[in-house]
Protein backbone atom coordinates (compact mmCIF):
# COMPACT_ATOMS: atom_id res chain seq x y z
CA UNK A 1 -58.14 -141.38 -1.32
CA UNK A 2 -56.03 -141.62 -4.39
CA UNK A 3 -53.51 -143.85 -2.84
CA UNK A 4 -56.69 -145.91 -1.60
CA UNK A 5 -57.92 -145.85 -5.49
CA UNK A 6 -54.39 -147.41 -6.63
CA UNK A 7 -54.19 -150.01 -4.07
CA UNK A 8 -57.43 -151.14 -5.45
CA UNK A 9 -56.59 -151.45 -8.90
CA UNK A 10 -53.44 -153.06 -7.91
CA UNK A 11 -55.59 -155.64 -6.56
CA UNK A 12 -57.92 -156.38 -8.75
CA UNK A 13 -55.75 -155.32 -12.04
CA UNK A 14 -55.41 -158.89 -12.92
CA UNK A 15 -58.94 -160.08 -12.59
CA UNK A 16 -59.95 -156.77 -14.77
CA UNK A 17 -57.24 -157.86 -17.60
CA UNK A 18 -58.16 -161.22 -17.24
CA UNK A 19 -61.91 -159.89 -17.82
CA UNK A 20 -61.06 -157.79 -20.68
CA UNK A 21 -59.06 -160.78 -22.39
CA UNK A 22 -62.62 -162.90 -21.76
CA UNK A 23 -64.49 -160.28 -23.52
CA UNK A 24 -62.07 -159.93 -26.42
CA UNK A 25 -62.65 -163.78 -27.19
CA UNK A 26 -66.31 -163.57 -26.58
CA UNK A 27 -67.15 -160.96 -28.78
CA UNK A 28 -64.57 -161.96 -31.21
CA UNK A 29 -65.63 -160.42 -34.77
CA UNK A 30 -67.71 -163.65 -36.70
CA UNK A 31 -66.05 -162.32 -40.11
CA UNK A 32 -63.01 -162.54 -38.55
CA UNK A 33 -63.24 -166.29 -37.52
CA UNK A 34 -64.81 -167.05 -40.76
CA UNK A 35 -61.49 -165.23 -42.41
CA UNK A 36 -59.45 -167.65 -40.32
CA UNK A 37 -61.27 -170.37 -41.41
CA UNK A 38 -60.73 -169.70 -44.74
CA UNK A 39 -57.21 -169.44 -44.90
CA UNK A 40 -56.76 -172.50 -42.82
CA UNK A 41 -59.30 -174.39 -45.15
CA UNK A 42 -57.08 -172.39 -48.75
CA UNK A 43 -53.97 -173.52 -47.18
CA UNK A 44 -54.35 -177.02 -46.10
CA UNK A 45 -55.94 -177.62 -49.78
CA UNK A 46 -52.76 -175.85 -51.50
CA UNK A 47 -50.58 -178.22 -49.47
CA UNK A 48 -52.96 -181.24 -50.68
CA UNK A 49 -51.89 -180.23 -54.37
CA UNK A 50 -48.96 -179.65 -54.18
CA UNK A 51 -48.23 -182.89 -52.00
CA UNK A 52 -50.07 -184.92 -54.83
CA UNK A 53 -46.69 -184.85 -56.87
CA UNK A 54 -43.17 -185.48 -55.69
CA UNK A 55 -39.81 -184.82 -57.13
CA UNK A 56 -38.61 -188.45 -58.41
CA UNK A 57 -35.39 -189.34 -56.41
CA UNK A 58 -34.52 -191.99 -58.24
CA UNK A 59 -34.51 -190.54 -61.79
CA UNK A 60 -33.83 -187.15 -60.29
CA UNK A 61 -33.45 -184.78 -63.35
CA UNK A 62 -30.52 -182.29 -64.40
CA UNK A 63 -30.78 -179.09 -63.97
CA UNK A 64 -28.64 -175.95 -65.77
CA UNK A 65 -29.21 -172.64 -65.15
CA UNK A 66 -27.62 -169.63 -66.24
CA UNK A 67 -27.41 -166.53 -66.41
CA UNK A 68 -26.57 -163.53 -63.47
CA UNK A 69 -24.69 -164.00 -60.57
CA UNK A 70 -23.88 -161.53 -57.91
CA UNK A 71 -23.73 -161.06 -54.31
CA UNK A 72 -27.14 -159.10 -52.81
CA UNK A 73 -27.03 -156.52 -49.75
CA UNK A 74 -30.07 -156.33 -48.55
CA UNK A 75 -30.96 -153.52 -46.19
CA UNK A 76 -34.36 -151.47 -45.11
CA UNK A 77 -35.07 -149.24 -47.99
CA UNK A 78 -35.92 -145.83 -45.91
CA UNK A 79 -33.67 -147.00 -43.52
CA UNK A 80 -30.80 -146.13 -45.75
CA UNK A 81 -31.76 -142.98 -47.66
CA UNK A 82 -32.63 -141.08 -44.14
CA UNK A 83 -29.18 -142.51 -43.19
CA UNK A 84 -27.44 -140.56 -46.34
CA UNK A 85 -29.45 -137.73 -45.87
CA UNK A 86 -31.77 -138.45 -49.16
CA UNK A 87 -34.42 -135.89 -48.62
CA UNK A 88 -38.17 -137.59 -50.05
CA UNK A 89 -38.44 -135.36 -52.69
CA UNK A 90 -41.81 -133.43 -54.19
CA UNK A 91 -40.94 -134.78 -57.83
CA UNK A 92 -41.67 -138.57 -58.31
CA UNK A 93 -39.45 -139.15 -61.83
CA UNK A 94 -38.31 -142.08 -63.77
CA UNK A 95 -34.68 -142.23 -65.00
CA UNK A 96 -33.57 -145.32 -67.13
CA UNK A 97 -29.93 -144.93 -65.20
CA UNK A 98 -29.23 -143.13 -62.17
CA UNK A 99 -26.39 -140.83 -61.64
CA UNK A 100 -27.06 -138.95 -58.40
CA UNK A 101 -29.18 -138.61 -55.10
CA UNK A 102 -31.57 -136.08 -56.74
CA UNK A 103 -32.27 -138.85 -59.48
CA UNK A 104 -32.08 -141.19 -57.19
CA UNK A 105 -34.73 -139.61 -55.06
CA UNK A 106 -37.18 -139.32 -57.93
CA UNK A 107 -36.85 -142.89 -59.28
CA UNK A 108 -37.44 -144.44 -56.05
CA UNK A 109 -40.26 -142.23 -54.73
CA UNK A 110 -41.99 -142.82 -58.49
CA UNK A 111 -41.65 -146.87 -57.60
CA UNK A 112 -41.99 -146.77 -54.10
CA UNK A 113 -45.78 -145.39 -53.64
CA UNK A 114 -47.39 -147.84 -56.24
CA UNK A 115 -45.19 -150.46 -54.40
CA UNK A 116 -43.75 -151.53 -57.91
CA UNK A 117 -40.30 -153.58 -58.29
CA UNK A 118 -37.77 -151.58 -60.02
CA UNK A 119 -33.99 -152.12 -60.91
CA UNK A 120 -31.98 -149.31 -61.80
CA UNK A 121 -28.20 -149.45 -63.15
CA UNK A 122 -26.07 -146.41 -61.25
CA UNK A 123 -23.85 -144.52 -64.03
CA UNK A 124 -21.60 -143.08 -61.41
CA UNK A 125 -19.14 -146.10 -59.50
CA UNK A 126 -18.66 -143.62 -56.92
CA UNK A 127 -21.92 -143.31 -55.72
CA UNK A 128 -22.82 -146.28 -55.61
CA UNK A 129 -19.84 -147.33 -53.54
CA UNK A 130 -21.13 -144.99 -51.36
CA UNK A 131 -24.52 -146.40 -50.78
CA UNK A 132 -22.61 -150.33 -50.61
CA UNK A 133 -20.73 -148.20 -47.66
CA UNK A 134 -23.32 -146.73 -45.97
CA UNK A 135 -25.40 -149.71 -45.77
CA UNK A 136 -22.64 -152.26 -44.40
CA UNK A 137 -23.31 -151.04 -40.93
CA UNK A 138 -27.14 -150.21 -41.16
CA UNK A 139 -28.69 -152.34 -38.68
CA UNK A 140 -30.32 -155.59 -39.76
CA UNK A 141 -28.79 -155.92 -43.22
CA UNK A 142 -27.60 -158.98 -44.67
CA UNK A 143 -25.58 -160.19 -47.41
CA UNK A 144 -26.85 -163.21 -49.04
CA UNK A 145 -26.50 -165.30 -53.01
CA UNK A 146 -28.38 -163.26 -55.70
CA UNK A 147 -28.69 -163.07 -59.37
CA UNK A 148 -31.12 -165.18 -61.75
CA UNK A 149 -29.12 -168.69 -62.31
CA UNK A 150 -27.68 -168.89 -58.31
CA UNK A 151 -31.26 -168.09 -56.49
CA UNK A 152 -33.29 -170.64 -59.25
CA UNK A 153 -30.35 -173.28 -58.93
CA UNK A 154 -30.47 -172.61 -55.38
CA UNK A 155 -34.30 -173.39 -55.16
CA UNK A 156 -34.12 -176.15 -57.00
CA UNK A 157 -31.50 -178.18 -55.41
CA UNK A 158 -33.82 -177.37 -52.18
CA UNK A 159 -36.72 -178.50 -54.07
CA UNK A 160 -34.65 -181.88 -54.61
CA UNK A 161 -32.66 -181.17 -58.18
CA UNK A 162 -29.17 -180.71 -59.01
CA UNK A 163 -27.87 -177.87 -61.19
CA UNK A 164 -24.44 -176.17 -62.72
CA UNK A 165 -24.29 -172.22 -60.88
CA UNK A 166 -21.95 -169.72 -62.49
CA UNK A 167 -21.58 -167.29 -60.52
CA UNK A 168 -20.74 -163.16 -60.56
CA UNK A 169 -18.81 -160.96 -57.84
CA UNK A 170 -20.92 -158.16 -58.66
CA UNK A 171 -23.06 -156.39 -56.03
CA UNK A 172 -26.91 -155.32 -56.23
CA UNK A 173 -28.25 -153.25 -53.08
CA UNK A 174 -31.54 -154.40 -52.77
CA UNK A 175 -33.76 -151.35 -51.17
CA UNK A 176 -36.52 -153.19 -49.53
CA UNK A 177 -39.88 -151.92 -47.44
CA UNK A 178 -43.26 -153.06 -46.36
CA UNK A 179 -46.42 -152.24 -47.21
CA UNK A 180 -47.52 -148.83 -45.79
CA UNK A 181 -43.97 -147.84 -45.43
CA UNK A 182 -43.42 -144.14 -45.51
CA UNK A 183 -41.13 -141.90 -46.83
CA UNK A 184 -41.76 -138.40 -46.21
CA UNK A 185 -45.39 -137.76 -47.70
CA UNK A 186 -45.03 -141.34 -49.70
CA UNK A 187 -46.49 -144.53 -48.90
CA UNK A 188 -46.37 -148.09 -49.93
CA UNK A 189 -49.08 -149.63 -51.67
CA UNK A 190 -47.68 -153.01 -51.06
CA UNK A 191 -44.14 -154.37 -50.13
CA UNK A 192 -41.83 -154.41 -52.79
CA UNK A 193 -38.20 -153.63 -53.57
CA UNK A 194 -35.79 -151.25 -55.11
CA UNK A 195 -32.97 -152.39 -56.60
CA UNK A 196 -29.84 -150.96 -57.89
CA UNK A 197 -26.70 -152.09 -59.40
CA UNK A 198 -23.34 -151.30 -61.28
CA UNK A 199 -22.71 -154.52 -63.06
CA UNK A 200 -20.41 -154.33 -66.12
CA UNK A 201 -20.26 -158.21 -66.79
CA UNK A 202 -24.16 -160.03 -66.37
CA UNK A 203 -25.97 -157.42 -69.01
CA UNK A 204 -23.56 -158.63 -71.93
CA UNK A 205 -24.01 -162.19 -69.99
CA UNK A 206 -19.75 -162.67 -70.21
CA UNK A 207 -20.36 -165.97 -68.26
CA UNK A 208 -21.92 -167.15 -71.66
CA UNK A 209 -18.65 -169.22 -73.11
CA UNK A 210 -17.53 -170.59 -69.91
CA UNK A 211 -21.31 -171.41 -69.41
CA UNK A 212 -21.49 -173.36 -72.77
CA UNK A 213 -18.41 -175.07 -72.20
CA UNK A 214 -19.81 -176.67 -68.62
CA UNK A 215 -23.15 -177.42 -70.67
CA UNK A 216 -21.66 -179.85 -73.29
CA UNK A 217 -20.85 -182.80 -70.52
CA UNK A 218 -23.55 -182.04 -68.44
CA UNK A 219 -26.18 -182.94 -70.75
CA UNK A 220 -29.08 -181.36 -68.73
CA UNK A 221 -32.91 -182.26 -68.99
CA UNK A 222 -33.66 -179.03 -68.81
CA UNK A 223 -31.81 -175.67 -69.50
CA UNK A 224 -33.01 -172.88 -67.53
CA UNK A 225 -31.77 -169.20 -69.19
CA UNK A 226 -32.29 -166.25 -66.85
CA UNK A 227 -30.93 -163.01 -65.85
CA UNK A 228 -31.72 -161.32 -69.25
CA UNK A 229 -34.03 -159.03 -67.81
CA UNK A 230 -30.19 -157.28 -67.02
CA UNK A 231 -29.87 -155.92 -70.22
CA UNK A 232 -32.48 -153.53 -69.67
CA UNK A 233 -31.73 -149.90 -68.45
CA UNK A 234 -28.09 -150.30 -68.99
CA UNK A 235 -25.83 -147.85 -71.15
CA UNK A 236 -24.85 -149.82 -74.14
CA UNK A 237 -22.95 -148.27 -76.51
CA UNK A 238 -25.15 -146.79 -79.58
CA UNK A 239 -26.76 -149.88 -81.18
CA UNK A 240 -25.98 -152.67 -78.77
CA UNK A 241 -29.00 -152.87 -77.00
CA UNK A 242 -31.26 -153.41 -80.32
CA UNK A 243 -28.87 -155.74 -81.54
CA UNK A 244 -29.15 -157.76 -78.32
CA UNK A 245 -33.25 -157.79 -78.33
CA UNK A 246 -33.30 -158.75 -82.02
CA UNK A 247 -30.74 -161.50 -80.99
CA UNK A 248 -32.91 -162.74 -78.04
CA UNK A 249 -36.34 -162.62 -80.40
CA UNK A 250 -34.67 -164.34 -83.02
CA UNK A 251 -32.26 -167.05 -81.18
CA UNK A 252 -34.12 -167.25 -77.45
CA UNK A 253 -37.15 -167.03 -77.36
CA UNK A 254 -38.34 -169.08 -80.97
CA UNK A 255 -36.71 -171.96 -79.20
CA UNK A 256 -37.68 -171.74 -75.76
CA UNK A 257 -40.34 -173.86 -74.70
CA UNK A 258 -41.55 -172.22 -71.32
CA UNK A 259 -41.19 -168.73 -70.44
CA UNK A 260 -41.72 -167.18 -66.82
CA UNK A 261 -42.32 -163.47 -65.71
CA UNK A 262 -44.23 -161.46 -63.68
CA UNK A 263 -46.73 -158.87 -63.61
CA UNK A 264 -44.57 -155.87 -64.85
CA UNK A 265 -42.54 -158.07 -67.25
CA UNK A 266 -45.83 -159.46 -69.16
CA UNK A 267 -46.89 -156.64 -70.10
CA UNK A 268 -43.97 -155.09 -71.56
CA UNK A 269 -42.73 -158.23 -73.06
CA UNK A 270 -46.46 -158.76 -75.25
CA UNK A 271 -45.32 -154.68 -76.14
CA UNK A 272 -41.88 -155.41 -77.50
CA UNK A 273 -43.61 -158.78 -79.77
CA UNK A 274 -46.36 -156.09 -80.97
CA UNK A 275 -43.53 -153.76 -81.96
CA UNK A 276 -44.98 -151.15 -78.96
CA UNK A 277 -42.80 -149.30 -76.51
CA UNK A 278 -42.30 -150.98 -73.33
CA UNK A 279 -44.33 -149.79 -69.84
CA UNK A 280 -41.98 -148.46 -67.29
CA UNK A 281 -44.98 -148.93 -64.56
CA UNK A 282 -47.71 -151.52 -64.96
CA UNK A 283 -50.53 -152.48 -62.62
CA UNK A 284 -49.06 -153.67 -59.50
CA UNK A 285 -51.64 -155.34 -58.71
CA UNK A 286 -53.40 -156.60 -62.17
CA UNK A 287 -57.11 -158.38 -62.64
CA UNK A 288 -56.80 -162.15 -63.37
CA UNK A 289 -58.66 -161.34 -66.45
CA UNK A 290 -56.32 -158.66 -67.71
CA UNK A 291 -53.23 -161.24 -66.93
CA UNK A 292 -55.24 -164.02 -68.51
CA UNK A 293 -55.69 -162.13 -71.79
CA UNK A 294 -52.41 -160.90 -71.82
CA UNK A 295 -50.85 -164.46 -71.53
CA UNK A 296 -53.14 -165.55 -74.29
CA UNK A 297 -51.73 -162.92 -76.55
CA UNK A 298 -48.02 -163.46 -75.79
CA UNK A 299 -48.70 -167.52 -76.76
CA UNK A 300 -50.27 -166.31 -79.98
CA UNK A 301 -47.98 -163.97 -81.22
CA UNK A 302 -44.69 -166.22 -80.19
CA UNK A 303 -45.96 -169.19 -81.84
CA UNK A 304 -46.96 -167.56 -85.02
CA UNK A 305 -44.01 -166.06 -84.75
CA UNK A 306 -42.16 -169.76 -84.15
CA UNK A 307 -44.13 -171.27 -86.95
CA UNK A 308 -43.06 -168.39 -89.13
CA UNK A 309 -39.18 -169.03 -88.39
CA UNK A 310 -39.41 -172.23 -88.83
CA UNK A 311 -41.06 -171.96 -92.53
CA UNK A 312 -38.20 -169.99 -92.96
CA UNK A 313 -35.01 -170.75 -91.70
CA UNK A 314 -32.93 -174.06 -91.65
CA UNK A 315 -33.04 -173.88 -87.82
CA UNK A 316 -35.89 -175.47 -86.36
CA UNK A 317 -38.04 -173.13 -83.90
CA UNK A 318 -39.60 -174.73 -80.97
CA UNK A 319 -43.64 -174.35 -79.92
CA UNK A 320 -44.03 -172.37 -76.94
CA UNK A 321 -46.11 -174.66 -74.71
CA UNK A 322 -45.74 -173.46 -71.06
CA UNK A 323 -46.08 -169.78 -69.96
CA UNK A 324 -46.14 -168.71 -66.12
CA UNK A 325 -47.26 -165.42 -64.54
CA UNK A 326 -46.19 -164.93 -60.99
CA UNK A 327 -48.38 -161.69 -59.77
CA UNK A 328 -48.75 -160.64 -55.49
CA UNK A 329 -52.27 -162.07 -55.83
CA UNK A 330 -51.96 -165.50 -58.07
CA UNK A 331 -50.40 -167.56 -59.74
CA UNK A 332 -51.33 -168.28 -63.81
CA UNK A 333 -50.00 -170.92 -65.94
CA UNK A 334 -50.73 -171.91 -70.06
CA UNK A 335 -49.34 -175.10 -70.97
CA UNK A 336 -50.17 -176.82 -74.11
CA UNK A 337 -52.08 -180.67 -74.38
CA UNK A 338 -49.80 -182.83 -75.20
CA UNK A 339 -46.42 -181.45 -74.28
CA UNK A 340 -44.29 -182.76 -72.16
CA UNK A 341 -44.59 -180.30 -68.98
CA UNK A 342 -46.93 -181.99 -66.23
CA UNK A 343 -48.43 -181.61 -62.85
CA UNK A 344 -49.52 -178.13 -63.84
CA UNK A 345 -52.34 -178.33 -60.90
CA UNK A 346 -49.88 -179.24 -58.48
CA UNK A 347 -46.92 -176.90 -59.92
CA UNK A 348 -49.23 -173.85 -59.50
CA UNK A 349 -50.35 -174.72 -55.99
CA UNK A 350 -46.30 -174.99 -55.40
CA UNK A 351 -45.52 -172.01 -57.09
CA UNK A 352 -48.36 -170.18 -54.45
CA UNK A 353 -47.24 -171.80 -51.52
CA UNK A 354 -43.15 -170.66 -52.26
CA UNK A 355 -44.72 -166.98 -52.89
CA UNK A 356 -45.55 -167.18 -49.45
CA UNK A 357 -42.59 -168.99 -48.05
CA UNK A 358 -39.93 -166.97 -49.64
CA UNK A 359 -41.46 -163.66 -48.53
CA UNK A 360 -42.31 -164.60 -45.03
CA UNK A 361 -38.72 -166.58 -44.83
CA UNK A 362 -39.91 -169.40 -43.45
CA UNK A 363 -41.13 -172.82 -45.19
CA UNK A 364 -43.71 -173.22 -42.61
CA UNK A 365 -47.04 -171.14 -43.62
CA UNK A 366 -48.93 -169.67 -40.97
CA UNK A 367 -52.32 -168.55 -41.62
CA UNK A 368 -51.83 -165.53 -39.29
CA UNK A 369 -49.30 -163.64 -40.88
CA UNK A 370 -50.91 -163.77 -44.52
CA UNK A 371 -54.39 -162.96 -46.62
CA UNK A 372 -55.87 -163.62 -49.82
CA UNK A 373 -56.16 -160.16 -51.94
CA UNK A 374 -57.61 -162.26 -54.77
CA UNK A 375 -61.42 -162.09 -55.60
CA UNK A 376 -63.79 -164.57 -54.64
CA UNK A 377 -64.69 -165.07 -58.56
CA UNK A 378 -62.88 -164.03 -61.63
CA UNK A 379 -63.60 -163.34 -65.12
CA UNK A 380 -61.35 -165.83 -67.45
CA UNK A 381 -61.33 -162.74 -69.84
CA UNK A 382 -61.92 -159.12 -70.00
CA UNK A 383 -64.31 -159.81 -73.32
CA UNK A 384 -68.01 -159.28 -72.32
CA UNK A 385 -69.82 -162.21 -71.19
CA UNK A 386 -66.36 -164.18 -70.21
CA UNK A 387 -66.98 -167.19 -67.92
CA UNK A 388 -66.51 -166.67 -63.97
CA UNK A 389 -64.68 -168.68 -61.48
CA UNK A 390 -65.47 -169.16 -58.08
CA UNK A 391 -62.52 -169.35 -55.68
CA UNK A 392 -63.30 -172.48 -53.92
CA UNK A 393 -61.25 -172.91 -50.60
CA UNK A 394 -61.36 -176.56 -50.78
CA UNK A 395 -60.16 -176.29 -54.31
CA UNK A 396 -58.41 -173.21 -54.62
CA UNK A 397 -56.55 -173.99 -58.00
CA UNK A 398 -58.62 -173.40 -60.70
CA UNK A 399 -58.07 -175.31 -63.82
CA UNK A 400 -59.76 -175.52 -67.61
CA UNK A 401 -59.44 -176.37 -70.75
CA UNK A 402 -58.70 -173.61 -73.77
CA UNK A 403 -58.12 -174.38 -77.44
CA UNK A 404 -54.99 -176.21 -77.31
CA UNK A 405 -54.19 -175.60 -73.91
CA UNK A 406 -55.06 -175.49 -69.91
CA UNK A 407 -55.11 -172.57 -67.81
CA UNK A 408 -54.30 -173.17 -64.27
CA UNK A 409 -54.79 -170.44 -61.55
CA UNK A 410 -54.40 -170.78 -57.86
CA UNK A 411 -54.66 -167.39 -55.23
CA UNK A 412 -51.61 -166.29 -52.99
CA UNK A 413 -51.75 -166.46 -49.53
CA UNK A 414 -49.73 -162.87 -49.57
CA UNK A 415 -47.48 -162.73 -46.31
CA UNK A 416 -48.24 -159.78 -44.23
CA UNK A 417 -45.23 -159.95 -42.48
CA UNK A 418 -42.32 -159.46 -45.15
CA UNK A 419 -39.13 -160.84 -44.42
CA UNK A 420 -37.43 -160.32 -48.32
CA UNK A 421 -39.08 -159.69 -51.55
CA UNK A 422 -36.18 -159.85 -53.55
CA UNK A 423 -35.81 -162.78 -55.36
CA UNK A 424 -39.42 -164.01 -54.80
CA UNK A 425 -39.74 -164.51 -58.97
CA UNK A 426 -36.76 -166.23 -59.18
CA UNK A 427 -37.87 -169.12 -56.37
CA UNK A 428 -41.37 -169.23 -57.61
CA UNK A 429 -40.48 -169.95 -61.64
CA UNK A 430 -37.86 -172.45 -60.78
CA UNK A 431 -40.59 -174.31 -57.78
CA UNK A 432 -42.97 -174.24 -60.43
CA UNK A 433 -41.00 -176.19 -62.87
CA UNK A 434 -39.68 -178.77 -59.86
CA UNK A 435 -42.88 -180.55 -60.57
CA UNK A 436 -43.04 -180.28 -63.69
CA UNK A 437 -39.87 -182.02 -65.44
């Protein structure tokens, strides 16, 4: 009887799976089709934007960039600290430098739940030769360019420009995982990385003279400076460190005229202009209106600030009149009427679409492996009765007028299916300002 039972199944298996497939298509979920349709109709209008602009090839501008060079490996996160033993530990802890595997341990569990990017500098050489070692041979790692100036210049010249690289030999091990990764009783809010370094030459940016020699015959339209964010968390000698910051708030940034960051870097950067300790974790995952009002702040302060320094000192500060904000979610642009940046419709909806590309590793989009995490509507502000916005998919980039300024901001289609994280800032800034120059 049971071997008459299994001959029957056997020969009508395939109608049954056939009839199950049927019934999976006919009572397909509505929301789910009207999901699809929604990221079809998001993404063919973010490809309309962006498409409305292209880079000139006959006046095809020059591009510098500088500074940070090095060489990533890029391996699986949990992958490598079950390989070395690393226990998950009980005590999530941040350490400005690491110099063991407890430490170690503690700063990556306290980065890894909340999914936040981190990058640590490892005190002890030895060490961290032995997690280079032990992640050579850990299946499906993969070496590939890194730093600031090489990934940006790299981005560029695939977006259609030409740029000047100096490059680093050092090494960053770039810890990456998924969301809902888990590591003993941790998991990922979203996918993220953890990175960590020894570097001894890109936090006092050595590459600076040779760097300034290659800029004088280049003459570039635009100078691109990166790769200071390495000259935080490092062990400078007692006094270095301030004396770099006041050096970057008094020489950089007064004469910049765009700056680009993310969602962890806003934040602290608007705390160091106030004169407030930085945030070693931020919002992950911040409102538009909190980034909004943020961003607002920043182009206050550093243009008062500009104004001031230029009242009072021979050398002439510049206006700060672009400001991007890359978060998972959106992207968020200020640029000032009048200036010279354009496009900034089309340079957001670029900036949203490389989000995507970079992450998922591939240039083509596909609906399927990504979702919109952004609301439907936002609040321009966080002040009581603040304007909303719809999120229109047949207009997804949302742009108005502000004082002297517009505000652009377009959703993410966030991939689902994370190929690398790391360097996903560094390819969104620099395809924002493609379309721009």
């Amino acid at each position: 009887m049971e071997r008459e039972g299994r001959a029957s199944w056997m020969k009508y298996g395939p109608v049954v799976s056939l009839f199950v497939v049927l019934l999976s298509f006919w009572f397909r979920s509505p929301q789910n089709e009207v999901l699809d349709d929604r990221l079809d109709t998001v993404l063919s209008s973010l490809l309309r934007a962006e498409g409305k602009v292209g880079v000139n090839n006959v006046a095809r501008p020059k591009v510098a960039v500088g500074f940070g060079g090095c060489v990533d490996l890029i391996v699986d996160g949990v992958s490598l600290l079950n390989k070395i033993g690393l226990a998950h530990t009980d005590q999530p802890l941040h350490h400005d430098l690491i110099e063991n595997e407890v430490q170690l341990a503690q700063s990556f569990a306290y980065f890894f739940a909340p999914g936040a990017a981190a990058e640590r500098f490892v005190l002890n050489d030895t060490f961290f030769s032995e997690l280079v070692e032990a992640s050579r041979d850990l299946p499906g790692n993969r070496w590939a360019i890194g730093g600031n100036a090489p990934v940006m210049a790299g981005r560029m010249a695939t977006e259609g420009l030409a740029g000047n690289i100096v490059e680093e030999p050092d090494i960053h091990l770039i810890l990456e995982y998924p969301s809902g990764a888990s590591w003993g009783q941790y998991t990922s809010r979203r996918a993220n990385r953890y990175i960590v370094h020894s570097d001894e030459h890109n936090p006092y940016l050595d590459s600076m003279a040779a760097f300034a020699e290659k800029l004088k015959g280049f003459d570039p339209d635009l100078l691109v400076v990166g790769g200071l964010q390495m000259m935080d968390n490092f062990p400078f000698q007692s006094g270095e460190q301030e004396g770099i910051m006041e050096e970057l708030f008094h020489y950089v940034i007064p004469h910049a005229d765009s700056l680009g960051m993310n969602e962890q870097e806003l934040p602290n950067l608007l705390s160091l202009l106030k004169g407030s300790n930085i945030t070693v974790l931020s919002d992950p995952n911040p409102r538009v209106a909190t980034v909004l009002d943020q961003m607002r702040e920043v182009y206050r302060i550093v243009n008062l600030r500009s104004k001031e320094d230029s009242d009072t000192s021979s050398a002439k500060a510049k206006p700060l009149t672009r400001l991007h904000v890359h978060t998972l979610a959106f992207q968020a642009m200020i640029v000032t009427h009048g200036s010279k940046w354009k496009n900034t419709m089309s340079a957001t909806a670029k900036a949203s679409l490389t989000a995507n590309r970079h992450v998922c590793g591939s240039d083509d989009i596909d609906p399927s492996k990504a979702r919109l995490i952004m609301d439907d509507s936002f609040s321009v502000s966080r002040r009581e009765g603040s304007m909303r916005v719809p999120l229109q998919e047949s207009r997804p980039v949302s742009c108005w007028d502000e004082d002297d300024y517009e505000i652009c901001v377009a959703p993410v289609l966030v991939c689902t299916e994370v190929y690398q994280t790391a360097g996903g800032g560094d390819n969104i800034s620099a395809a924002g300002l493609v379309l721009q120059i």
